[in-house]
Protein backbone atom coordinates (compact mmCIF):
# COMPACT_ATOMS: atom_id res chain seq x y z
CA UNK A 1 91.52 109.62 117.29
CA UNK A 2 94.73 108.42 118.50
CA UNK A 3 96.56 105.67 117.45
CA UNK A 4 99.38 103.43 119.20
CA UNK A 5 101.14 100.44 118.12
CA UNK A 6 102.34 98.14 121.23
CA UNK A 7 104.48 95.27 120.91
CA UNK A 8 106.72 95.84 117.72
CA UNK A 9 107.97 94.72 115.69
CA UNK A 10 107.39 90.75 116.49
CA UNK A 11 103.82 90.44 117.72
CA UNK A 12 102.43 94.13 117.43
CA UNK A 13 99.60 95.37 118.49
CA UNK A 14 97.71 98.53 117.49
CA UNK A 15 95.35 100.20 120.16
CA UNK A 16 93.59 102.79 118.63
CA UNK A 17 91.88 105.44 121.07
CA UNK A 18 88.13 106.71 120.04
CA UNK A 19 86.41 110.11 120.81
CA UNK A 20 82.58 110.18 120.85
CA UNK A 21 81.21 109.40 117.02
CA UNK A 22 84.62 108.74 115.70
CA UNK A 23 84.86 105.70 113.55
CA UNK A 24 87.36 103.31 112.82
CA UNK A 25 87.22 100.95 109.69
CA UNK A 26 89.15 97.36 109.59
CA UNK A 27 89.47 93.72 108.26
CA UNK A 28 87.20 91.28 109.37
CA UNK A 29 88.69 88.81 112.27
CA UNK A 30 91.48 91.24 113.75
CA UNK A 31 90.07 92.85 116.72
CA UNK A 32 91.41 91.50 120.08
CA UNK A 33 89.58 93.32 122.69
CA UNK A 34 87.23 96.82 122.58
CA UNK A 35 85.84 98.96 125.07
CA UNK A 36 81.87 98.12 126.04
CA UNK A 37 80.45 101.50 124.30
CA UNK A 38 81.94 100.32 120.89
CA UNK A 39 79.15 99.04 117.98
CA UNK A 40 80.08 97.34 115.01
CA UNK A 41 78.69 97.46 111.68
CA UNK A 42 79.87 94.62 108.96
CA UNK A 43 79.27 95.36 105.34
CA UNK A 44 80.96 95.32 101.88
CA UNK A 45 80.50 99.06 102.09
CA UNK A 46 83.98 101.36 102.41
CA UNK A 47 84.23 105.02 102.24
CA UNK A 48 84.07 105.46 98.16
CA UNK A 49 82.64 101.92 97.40
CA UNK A 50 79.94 100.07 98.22
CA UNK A 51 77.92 96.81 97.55
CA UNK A 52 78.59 93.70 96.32
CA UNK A 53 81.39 94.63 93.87
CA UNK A 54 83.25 96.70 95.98
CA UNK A 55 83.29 93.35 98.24
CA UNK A 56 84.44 91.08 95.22
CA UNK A 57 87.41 93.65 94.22
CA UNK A 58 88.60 93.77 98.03
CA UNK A 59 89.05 89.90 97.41
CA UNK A 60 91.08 89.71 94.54
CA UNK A 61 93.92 91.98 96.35
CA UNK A 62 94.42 89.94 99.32
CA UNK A 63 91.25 91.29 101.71
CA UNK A 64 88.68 90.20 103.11
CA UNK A 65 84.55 90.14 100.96
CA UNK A 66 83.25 92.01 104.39
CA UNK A 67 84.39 95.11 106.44
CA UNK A 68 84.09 96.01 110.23
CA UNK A 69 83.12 99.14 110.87
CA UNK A 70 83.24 100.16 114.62
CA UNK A 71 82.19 103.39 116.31
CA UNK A 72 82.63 104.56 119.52
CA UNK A 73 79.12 105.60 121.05
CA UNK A 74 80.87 107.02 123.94
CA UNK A 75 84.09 108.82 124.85
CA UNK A 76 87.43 107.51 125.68
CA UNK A 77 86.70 104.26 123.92
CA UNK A 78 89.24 102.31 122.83
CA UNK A 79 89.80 99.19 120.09
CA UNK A 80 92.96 96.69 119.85
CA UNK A 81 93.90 95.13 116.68
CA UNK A 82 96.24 92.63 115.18
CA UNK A 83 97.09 90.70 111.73
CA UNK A 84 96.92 87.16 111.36
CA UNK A 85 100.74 86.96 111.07
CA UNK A 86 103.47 87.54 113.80
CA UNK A 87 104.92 90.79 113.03
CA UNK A 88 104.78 94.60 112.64
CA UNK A 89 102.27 97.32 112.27
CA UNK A 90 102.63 101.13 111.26
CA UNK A 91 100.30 103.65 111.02
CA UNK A 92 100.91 105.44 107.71
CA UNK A 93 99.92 109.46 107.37
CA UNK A 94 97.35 109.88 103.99
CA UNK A 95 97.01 113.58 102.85
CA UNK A 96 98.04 114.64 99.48
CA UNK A 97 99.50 111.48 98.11
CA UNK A 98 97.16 108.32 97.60
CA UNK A 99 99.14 105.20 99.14
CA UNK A 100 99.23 101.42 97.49
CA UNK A 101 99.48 98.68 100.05
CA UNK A 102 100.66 95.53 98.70
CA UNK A 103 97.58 92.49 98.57
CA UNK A 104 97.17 91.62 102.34
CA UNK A 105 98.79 94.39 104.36
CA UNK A 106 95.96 96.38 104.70
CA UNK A 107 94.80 96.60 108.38
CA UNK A 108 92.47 98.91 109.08
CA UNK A 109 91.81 102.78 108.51
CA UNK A 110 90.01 105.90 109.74
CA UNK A 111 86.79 107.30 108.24
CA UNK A 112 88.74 110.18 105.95
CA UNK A 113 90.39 107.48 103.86
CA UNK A 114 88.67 105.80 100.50
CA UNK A 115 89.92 102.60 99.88
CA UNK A 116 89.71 101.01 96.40
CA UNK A 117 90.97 98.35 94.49
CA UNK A 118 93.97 98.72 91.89
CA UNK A 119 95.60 96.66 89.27
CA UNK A 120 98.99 96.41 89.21
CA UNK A 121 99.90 95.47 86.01
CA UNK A 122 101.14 91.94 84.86
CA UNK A 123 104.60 92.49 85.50
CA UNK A 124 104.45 93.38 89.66
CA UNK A 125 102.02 90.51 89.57
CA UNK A 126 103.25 87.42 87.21
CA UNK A 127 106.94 87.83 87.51
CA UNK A 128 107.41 90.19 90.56
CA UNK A 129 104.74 87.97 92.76
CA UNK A 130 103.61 91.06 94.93
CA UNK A 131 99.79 90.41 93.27
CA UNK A 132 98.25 91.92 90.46
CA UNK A 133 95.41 93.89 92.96
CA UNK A 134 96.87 96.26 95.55
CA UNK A 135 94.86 98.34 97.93
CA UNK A 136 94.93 102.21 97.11
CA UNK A 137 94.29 104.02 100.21
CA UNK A 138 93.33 108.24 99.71
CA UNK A 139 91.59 110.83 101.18
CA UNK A 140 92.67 112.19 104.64
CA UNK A 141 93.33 110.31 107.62
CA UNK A 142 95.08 107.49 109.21
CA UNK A 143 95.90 103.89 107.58
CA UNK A 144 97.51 100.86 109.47
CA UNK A 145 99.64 98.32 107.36
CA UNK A 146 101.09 94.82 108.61
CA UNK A 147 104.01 92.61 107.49
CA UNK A 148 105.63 89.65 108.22
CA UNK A 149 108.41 91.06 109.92
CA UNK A 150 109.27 94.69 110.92
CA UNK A 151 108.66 97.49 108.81
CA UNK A 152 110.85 100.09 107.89
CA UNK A 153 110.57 103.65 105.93
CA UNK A 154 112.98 104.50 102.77
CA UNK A 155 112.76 108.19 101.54
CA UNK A 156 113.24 107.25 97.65
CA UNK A 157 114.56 109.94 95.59
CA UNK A 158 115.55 108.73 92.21
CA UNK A 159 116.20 104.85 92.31
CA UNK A 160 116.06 101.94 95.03
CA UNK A 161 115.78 98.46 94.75
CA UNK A 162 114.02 96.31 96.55
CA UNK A 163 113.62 92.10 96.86
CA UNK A 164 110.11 90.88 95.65
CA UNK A 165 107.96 89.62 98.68
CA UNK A 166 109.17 92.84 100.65
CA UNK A 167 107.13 95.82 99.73
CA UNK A 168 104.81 96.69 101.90
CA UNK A 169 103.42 99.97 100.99
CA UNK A 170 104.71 103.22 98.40
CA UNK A 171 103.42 106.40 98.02
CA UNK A 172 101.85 106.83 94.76
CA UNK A 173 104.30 108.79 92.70
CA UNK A 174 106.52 106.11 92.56
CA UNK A 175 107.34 104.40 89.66
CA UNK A 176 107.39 100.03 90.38
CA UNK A 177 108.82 97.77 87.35
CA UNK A 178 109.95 94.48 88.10
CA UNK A 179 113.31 93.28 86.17
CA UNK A 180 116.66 91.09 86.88
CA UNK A 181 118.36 91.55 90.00
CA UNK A 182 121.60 91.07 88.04
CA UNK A 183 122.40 92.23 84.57
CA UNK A 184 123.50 88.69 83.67
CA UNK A 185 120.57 86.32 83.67
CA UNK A 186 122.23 83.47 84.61
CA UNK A 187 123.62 85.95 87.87
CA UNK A 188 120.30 86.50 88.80
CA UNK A 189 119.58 82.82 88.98
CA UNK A 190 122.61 81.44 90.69
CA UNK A 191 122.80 84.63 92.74
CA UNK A 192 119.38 83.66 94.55
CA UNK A 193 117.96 86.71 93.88
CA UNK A 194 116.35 86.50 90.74
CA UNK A 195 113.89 89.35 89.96
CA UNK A 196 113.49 92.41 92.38
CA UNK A 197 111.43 95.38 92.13
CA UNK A 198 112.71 99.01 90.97
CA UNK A 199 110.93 102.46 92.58
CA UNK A 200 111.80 105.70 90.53
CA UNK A 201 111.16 108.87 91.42
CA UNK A 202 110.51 110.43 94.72
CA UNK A 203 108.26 109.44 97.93
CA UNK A 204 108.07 107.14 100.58
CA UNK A 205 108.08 103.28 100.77
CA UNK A 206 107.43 101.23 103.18
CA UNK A 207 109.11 97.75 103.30
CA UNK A 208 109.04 94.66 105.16
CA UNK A 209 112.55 92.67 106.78
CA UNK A 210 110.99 89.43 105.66
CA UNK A 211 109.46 87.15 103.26
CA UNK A 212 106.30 84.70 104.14
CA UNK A 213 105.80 83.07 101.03
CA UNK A 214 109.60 82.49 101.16
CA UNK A 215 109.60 81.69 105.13
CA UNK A 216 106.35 79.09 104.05
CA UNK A 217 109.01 77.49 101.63
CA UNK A 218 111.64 76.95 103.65
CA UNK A 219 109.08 75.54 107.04
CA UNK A 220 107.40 73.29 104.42
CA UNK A 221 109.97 70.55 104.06
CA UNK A 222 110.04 70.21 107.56
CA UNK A 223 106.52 69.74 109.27
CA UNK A 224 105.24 66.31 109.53
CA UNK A 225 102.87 65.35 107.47
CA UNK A 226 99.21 64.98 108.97
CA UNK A 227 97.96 61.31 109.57
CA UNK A 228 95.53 60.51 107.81
C-alpha cells in the first residue's frame, strides 16, 4: 500500500494505491473517485471493535455510526479521499506508540491499525473544547488525519503550548492539561487567548494552522440570513 497526499495544504487530496487483497478502512462520505476492481463493505465493525457499540462510541468523538471498508480485488487499484472541510491531510506512521486524533480528524486507516474510542477527561473537553472522546489509533500501519488548515509536526520534548481548537493529533506519551494562557486571569481574558493546552513529556504532535469553530464565529455575523 502506498499512500500520497495531492493538493496540500488547502484542498488536499489523499490517493492511496492498493495491491491485490489489501484493504483500506475510512469515514463514510469521503471517497471521490476509485478504481473499477475496488468493493466496499459498510459496517460498524473496525479492526478491535465491532457491532453496534463500537458504532455508538465512534459517534460521540466526532465520527461517523458506519465505516467503509474497501478492498482492492485486483492489482494496481487505487482510492481518492477527502474531508468535508477545505484543508490538509497527513498520513501519520503507527508502530510502537498508540496515536489520539482529536474528535473529527480521523480520515481513514489501513487494516494493521485498531481504532477505539477514548475519553479525554473533563478538562480537554469542558474548558479546553477539543471534545471529551478522541480517536485512539494502534497497532501497525498507516493512519490519515485532516484539519482545517495545514498541518504541521512539533517534536515535543519537555513542554509546548498549544491554542485550543488546534491539536490535531499526539502521540500517546504525552501528557495534555488544559490551563490559562496567561498567569494573570484577567491576561488571559483581555489577551484573547484564554485557555490553551499544555503537552509534557516527549513525542510527536501534530497541529493544525487554524481554528473552525473559531473561523464559524467570525463568518457567522456576516451571512445573510435565509428567507423564510
Amino acid at each position: 500500500m502506498h499512500i500520497q497526499v495531492l493538493q496540500r495544504p488547502g484542498s488536499a487530496v489523499a490517493h492511496v494505491q492498493l495491491h491485490q487483497g489489501e484493504r483500506f478502512t475510512a469515514e463514510t462520505g469521503s471517497m471521490i473517485a476509485m478504481s473499477s476492481e475496488v468493493s466496499i463493505e459498510t459496517s460498524t465493525k473496525s479492526r478491535g471493535s465491532a457491532g453496534l457499540l463500537a458504532g455508538l462510541k465512534r459517534m460521540l468523538s466526532g465520527e461517523n455510526f458506519f465505516l467503509n471498508h474497501y478492498t482492492a480485488t485486483q492489482a494496481n487499484q487505487e482510492l481518492y479521499l477527502a474531508p468535508t472541510l477545505i484543508g490538509d491531510v497527513d498520513v501519520l506512521h503507527v508502530d510502537s506508540r498508540a496515536i489520539m486524533v482529536q474528535a473529527g480528524g480521523w480520515l481513514g486507516s489501513s487494516d494493521g491499525i485498531t481504532l477505539e474510542t477514548s475519553f479525554q477527561g473533563f478538562g480537554v473537553g469542558l474548558l479546553g473544547g477539543e471534545g471529551f472522546f478522541w480517536v485512539k489509533c494502534s497497532g501497525a500501519g498507516q493512519v490519515l488525519v485532516s484539519s482545517f488548515g495545514a498541518i504541521y509536526k512539533v517534536e515535543v520534548n519537555g513542554t509546548y503550548v498549544v491554542d485550543t481548537g488546534h491539536i490535531v493529533a499526539y502521540e500517546e506519551g504525552l501528557e495534555l492539561k488544559v490551563s490559562k494562557a496567561n498567569p494573570s486571569l484577567l491576561g488571559s481574558i483581555f489577551g484573547g487567548e484564554g485557555l490553551v493546552c499544555r503537552f509534557t513529556g516527549k513525542g510527536t504532535l501534530w497541529c493544525q494552522s487554524h481554528n473552525a469553530p473559531a473561523f464559524g464565529q467570525a463568518l457567522g455575523p456576516n451571512l445573510t440570513p435565509r428567507q423564510a
